[in-house]
Protein backbone atom coordinates (compact mmCIF):
# COMPACT_ATOMS: atom_id res chain seq x y z
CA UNK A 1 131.95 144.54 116.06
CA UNK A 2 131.25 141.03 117.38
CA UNK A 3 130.11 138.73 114.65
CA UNK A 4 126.92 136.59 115.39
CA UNK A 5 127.90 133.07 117.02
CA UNK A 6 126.45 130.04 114.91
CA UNK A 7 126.32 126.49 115.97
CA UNK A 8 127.88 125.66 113.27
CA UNK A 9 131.10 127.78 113.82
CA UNK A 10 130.71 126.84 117.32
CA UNK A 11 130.68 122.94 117.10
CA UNK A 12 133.48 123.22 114.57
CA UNK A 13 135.27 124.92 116.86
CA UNK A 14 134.91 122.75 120.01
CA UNK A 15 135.79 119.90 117.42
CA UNK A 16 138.95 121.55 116.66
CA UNK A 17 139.92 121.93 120.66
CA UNK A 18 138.50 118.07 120.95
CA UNK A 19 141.16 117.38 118.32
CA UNK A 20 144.25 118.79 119.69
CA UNK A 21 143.96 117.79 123.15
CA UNK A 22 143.39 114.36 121.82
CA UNK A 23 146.69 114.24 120.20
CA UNK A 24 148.32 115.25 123.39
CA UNK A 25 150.76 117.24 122.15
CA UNK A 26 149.73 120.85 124.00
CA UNK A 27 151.67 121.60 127.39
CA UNK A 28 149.30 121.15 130.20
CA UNK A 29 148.52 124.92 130.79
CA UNK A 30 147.33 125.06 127.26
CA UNK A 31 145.31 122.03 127.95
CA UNK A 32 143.97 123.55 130.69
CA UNK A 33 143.34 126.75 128.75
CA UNK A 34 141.96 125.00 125.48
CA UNK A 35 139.51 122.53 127.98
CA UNK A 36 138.32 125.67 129.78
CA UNK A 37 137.27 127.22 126.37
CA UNK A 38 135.33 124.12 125.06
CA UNK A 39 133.58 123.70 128.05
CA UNK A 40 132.30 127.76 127.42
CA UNK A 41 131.48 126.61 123.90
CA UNK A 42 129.93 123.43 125.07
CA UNK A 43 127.37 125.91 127.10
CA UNK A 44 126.64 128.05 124.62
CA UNK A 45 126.19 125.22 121.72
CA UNK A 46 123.66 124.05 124.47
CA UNK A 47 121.92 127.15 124.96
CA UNK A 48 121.50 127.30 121.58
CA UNK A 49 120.09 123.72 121.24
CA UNK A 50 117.85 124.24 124.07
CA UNK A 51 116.28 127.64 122.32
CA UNK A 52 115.99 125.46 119.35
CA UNK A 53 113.91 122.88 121.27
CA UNK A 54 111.61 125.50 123.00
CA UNK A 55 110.93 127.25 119.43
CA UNK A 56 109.94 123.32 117.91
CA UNK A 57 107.42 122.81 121.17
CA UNK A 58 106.25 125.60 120.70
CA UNK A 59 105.84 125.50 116.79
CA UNK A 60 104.52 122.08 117.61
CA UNK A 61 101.89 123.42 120.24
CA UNK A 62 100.39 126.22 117.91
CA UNK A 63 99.99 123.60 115.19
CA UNK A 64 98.14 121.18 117.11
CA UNK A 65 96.00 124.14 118.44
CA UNK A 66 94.93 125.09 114.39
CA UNK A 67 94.64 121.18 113.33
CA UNK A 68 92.63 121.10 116.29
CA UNK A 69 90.58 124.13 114.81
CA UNK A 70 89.99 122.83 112.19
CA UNK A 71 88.95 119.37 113.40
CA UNK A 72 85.96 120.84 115.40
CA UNK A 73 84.60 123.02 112.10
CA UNK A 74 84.64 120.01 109.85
């Protein structure tokens, strides 16, 4: 069974791959290999950013709407 993916799992994990390709140390196929992950986990880190943004607009939206409401009864 997968386990859910978290952005904070996620982000720790891209800074791990961040890490070790700074140092230099992996051969270049693993560099290759390690880049080609934290660009996946960049995307989906992003995705998950971008739902979070849509959810606050839209939080936002509906709340304006009711303090809007309520303006025009008082």
């Amino acid at each position: 069974m997968e386990e859910r993916f978290s952005f904070e799992s996620g982000m720790a994990e891209l800074e791990e791959i961040v890490s070790a390709l700074e140092k230099g140390e992996m051969s270049l196929d693993d560099s290759f290999t390690a880049y080609q992950k934290g660009v996946k986990l960049y995307s989906r880190l992003k995705a998950l950013l971008d739902e979070g943004d849509r959810k606050i607009i839209e939080l936002t939206s509906q709340g304006e709407k009711l303090l809007q409401g309520e303006e025009e009864n008082d």
